[in-house]
N, C-alpha and C. Protein backbone atom coordinates (compact mmCIF):
# COMPACT_ATOMS: atom_id res chain seq x y z
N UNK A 1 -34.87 21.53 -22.68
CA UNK A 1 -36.01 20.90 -23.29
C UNK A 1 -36.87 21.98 -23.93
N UNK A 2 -37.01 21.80 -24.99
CA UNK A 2 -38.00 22.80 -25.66
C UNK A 2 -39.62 22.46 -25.32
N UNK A 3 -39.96 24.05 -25.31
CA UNK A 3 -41.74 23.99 -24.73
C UNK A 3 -42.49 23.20 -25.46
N UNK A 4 -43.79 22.49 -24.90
CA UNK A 4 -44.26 21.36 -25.72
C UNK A 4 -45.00 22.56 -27.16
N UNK A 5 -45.08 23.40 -26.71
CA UNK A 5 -45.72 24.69 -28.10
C UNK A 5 -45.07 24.36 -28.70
N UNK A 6 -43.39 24.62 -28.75
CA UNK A 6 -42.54 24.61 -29.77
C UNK A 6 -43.14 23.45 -30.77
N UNK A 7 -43.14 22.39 -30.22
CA UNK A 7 -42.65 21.55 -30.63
C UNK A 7 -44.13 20.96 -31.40
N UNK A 8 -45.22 21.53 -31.13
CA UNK A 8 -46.31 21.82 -32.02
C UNK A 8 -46.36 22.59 -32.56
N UNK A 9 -45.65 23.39 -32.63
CA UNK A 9 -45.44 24.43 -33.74
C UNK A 9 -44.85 23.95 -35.10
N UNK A 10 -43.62 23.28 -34.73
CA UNK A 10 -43.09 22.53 -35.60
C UNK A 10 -43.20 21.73 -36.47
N UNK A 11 -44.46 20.96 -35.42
CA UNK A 11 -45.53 19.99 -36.69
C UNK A 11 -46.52 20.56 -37.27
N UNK A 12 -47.15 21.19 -36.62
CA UNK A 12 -47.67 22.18 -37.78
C UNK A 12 -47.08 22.74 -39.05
N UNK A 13 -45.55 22.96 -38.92
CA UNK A 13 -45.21 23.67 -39.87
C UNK A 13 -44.68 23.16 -41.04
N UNK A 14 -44.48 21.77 -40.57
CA UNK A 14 -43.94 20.38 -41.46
C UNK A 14 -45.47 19.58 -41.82
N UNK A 15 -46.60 19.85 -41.38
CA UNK A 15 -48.06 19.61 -42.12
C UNK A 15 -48.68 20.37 -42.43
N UNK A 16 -48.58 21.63 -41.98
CA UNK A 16 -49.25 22.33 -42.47
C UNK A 16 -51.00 22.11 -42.43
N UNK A 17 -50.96 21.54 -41.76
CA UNK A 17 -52.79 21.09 -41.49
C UNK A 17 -52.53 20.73 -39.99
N UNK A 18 -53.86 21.66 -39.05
CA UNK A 18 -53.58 21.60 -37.97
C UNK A 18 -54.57 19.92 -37.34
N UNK A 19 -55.53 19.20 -38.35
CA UNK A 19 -55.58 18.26 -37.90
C UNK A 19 -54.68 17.38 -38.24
N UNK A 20 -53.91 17.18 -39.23
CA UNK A 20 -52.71 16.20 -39.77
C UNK A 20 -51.77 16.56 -38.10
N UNK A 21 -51.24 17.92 -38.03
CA UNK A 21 -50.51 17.99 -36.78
C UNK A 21 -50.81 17.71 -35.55
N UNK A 22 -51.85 17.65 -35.06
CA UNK A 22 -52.59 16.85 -34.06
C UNK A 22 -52.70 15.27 -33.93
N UNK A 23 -52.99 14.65 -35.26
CA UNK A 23 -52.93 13.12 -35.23
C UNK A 23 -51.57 12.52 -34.93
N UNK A 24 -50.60 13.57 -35.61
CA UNK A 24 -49.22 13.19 -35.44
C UNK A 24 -48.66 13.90 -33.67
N UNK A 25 -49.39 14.73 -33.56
CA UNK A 25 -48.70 14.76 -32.04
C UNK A 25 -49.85 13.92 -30.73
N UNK A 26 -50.64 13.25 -31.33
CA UNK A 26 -51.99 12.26 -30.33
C UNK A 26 -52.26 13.16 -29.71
N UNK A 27 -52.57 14.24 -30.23
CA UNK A 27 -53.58 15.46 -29.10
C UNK A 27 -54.75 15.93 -30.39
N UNK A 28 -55.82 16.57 -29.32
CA UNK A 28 -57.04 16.95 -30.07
C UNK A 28 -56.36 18.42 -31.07
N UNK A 29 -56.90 17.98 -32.08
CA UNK A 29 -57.04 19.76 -33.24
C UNK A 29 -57.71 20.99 -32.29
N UNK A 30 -58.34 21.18 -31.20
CA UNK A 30 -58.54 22.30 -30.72
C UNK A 30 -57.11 22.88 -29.71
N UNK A 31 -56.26 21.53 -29.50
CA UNK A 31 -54.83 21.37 -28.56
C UNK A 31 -54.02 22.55 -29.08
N UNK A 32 -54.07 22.02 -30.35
CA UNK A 32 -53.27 22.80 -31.52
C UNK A 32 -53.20 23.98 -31.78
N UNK A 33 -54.40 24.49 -31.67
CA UNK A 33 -55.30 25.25 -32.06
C UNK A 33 -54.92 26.54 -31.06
N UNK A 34 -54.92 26.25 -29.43
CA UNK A 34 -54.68 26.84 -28.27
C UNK A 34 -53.50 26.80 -28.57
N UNK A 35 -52.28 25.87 -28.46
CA UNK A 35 -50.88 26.19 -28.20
C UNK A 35 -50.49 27.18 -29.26
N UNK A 36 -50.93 27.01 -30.69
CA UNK A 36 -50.66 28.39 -31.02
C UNK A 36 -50.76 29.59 -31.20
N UNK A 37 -52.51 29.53 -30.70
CA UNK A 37 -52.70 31.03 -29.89
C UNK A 37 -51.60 31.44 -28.67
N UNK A 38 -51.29 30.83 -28.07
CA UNK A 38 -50.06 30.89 -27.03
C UNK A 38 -49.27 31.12 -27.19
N UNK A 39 -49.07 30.80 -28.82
CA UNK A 39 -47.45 31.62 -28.98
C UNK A 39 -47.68 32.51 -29.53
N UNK A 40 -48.37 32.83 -30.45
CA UNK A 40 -49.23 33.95 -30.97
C UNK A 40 -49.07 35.05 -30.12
N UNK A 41 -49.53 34.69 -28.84
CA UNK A 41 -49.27 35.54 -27.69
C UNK A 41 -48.32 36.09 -27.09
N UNK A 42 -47.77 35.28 -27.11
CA UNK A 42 -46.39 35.14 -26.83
C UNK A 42 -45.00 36.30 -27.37
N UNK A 43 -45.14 35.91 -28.96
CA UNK A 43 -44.39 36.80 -29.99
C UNK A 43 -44.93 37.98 -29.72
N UNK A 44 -46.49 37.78 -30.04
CA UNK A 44 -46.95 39.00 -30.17
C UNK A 44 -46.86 39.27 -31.88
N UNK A 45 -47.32 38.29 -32.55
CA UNK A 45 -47.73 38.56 -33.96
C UNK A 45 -48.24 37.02 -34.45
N UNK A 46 -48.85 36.99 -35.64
CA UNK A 46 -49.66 36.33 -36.50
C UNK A 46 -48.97 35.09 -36.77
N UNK A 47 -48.72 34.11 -36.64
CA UNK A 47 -47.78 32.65 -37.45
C UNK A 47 -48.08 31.69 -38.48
N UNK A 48 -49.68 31.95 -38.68
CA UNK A 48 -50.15 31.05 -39.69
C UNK A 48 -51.12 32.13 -40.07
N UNK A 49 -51.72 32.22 -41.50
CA UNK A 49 -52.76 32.62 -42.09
C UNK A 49 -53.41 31.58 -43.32
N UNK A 50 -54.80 32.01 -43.39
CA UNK A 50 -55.53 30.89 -44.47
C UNK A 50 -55.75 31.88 -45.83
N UNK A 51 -54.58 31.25 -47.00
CA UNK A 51 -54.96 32.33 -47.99
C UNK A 51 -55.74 31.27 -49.36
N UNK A 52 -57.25 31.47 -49.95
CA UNK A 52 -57.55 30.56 -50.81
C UNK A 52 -57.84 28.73 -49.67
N UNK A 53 -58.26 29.12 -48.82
CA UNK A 53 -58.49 28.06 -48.01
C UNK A 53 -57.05 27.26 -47.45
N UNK A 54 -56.26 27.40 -47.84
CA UNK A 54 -54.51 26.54 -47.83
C UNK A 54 -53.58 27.50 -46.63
N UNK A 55 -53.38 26.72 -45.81
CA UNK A 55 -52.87 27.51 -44.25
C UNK A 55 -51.74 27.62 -44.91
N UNK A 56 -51.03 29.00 -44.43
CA UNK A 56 -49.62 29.66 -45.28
C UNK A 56 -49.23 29.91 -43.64
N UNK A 57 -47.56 30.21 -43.60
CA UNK A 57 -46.54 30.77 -42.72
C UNK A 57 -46.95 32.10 -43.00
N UNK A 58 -46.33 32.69 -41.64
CA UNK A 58 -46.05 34.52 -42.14
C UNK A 58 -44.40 34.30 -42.19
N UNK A 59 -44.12 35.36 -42.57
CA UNK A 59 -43.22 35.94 -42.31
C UNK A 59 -42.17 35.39 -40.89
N UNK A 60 -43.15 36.07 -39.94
CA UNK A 60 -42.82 35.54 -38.40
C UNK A 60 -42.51 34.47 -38.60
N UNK A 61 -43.84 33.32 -38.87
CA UNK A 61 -43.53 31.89 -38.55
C UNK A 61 -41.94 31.40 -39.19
N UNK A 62 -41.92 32.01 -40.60
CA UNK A 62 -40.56 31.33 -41.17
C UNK A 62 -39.43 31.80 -39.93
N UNK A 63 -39.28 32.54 -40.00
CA UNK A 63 -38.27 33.16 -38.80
C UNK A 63 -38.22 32.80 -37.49
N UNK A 64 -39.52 31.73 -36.95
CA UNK A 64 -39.41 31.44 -35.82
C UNK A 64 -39.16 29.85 -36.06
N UNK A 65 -39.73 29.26 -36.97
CA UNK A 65 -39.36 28.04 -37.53
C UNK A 65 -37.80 28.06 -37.86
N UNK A 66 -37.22 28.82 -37.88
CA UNK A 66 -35.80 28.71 -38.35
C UNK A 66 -35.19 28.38 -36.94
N UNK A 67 -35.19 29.42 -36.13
CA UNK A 67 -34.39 29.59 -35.03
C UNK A 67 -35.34 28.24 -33.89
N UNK A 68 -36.82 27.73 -34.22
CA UNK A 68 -36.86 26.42 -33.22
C UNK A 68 -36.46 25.42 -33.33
N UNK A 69 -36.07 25.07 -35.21
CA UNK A 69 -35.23 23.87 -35.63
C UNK A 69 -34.00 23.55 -35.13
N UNK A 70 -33.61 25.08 -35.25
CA UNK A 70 -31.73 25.05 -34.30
C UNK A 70 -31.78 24.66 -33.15
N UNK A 71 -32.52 25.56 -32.23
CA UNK A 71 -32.62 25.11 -31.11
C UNK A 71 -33.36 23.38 -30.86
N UNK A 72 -33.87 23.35 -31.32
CA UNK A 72 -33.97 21.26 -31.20
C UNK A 72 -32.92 20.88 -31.39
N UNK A 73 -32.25 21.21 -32.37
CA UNK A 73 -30.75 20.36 -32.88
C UNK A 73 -29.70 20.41 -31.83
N UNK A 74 -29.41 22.02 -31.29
CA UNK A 74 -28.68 22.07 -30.17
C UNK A 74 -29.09 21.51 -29.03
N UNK A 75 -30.38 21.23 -28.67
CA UNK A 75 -30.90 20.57 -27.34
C UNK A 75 -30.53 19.20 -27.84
N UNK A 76 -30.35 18.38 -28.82
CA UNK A 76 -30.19 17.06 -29.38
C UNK A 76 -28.69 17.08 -29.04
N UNK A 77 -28.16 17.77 -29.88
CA UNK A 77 -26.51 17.69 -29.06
C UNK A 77 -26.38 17.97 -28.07
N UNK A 78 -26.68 19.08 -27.33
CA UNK A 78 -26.48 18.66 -25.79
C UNK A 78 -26.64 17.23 -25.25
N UNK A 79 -27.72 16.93 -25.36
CA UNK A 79 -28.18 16.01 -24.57
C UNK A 79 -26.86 14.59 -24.97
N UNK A 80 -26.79 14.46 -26.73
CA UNK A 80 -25.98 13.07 -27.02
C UNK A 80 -24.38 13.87 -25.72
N UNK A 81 -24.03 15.04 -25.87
CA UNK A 81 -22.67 15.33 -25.00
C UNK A 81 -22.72 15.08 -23.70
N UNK A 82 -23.62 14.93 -22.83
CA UNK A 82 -23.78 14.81 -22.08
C UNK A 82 -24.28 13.32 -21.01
N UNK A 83 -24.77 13.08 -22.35
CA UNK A 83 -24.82 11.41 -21.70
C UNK A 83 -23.20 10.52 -22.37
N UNK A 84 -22.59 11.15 -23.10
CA UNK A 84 -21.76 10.61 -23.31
C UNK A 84 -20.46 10.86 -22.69
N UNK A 85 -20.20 9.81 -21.56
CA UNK A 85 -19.15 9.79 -20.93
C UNK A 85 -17.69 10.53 -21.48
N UNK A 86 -17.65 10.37 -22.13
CA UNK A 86 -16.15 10.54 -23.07
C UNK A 86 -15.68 9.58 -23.88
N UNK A 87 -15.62 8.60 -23.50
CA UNK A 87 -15.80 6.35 -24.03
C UNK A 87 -16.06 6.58 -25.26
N UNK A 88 -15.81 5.84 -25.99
CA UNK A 88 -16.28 5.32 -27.11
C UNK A 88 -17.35 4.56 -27.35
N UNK A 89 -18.30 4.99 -28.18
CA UNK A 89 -19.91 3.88 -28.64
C UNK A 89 -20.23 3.18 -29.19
N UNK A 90 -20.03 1.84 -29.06
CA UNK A 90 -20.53 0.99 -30.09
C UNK A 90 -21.93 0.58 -29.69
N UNK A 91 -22.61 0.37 -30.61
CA UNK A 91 -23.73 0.12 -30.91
C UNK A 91 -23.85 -0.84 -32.00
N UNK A 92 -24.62 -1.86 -31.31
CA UNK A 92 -24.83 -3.42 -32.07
C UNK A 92 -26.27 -4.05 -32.18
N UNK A 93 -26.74 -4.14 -33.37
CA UNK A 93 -28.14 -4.32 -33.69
C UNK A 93 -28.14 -5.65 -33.87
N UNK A 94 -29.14 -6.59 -33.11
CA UNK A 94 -29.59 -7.88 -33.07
C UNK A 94 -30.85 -8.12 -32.55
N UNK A 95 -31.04 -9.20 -32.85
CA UNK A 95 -32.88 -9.10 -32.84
C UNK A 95 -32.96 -9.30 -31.61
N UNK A 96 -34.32 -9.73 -30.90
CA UNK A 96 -34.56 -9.75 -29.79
C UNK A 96 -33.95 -11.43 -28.92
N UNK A 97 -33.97 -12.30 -29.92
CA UNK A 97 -33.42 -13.57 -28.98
C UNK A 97 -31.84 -13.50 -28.88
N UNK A 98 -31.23 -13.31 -30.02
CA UNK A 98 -29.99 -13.19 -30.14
C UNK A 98 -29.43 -12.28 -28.60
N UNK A 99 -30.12 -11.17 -29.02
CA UNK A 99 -29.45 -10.05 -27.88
C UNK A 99 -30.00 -10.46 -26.31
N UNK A 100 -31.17 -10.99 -26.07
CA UNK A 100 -31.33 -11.93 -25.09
C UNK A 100 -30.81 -12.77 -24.31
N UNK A 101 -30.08 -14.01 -25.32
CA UNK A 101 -29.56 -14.87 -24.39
C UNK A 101 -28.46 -14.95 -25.12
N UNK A 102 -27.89 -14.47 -25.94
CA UNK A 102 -26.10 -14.62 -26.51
C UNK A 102 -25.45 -13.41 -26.60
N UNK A 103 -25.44 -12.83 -26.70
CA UNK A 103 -24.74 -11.22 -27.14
C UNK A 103 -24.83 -10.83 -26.07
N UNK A 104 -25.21 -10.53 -24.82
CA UNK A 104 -24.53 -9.73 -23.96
C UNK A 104 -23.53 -10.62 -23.01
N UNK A 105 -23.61 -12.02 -22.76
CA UNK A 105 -23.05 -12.77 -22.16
C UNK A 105 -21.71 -12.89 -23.11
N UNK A 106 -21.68 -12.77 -24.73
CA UNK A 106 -20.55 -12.71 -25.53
C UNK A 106 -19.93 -11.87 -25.42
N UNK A 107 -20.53 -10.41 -25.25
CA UNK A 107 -19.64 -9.05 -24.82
C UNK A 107 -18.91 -9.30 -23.57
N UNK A 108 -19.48 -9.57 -22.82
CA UNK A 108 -18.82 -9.45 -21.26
C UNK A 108 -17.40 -10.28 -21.64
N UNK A 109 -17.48 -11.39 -22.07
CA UNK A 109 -16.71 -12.27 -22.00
C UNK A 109 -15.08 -11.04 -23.11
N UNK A 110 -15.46 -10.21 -23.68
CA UNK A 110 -14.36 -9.76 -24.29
C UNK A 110 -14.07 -8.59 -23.59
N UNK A 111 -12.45 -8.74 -22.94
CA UNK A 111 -11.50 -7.69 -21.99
C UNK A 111 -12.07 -6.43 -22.32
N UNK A 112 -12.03 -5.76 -23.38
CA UNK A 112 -11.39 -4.94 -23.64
C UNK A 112 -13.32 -3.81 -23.91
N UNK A 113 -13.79 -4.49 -23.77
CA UNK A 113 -15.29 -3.72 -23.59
C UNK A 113 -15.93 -3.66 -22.18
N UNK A 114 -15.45 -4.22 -21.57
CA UNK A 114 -15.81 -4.07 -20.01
C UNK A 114 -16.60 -2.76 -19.16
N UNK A 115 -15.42 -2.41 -19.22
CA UNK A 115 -16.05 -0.72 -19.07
C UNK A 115 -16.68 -0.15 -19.53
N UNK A 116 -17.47 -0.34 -20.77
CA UNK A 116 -18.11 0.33 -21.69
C UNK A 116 -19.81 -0.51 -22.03
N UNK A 117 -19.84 -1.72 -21.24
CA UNK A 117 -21.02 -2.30 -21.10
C UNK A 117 -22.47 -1.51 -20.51
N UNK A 118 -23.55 -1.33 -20.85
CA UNK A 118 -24.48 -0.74 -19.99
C UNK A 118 -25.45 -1.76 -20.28
């Protein structure tokens, strides 16, 4: 699981406005504000600067933004490998009455998905 920093880091770096990244992660702009002094700390160098009023990446940030995207992606595949038995997935979209009271009583009823019901 990646640190919840990361993962405000991230929105920050895809808004680029640390209150836009706050509304989008439902935490206060001072939240923001701290977690990336924390990483700041952390690295041990600079990740955002204000040039002409307009918050810019450094250097760092691009380079750390690179390697936290991967790492989400690989924590995303882990996780789909791991919940996935080995089985095959189907996945079937129906609204809420349908899938309620007909569609799972219709699945059961066919052999050959049995095992693969959750």
């Amino acid at each position: 699981m990646l640190d919840y920093r990361m993962d405000t880091f991230l929105a920050l770096c895809d808004c680029m406005n640390y209150r836009k990244a706050a509304d989008f992660l439902h935490v206060s702009q001072p939240a923001v504000t701290q977690q990336i002094h924390s990483l700041e700390e952390i690295y041990q160098c600079k990740l955002f600067s204000y040039k002409n009023h307009h918050l810019e990446k450094t250097k760092a940030a691009i380079l750390l933004e690179k390697y936290a995207r991967a790492a989400k992606l690989h924590e995303q595949n882990l996780r789909e490998s791991l919940s996935n038995d080995g089985g095959p997935n189907l996945k079937i979209g129906a609204t809420k009455t349908i899938g309620d009271y007909f569609l799972g009583d219709y699945i059961c009823k066919c052999r050959f998905v049995k095992h693969f019901v959750q």
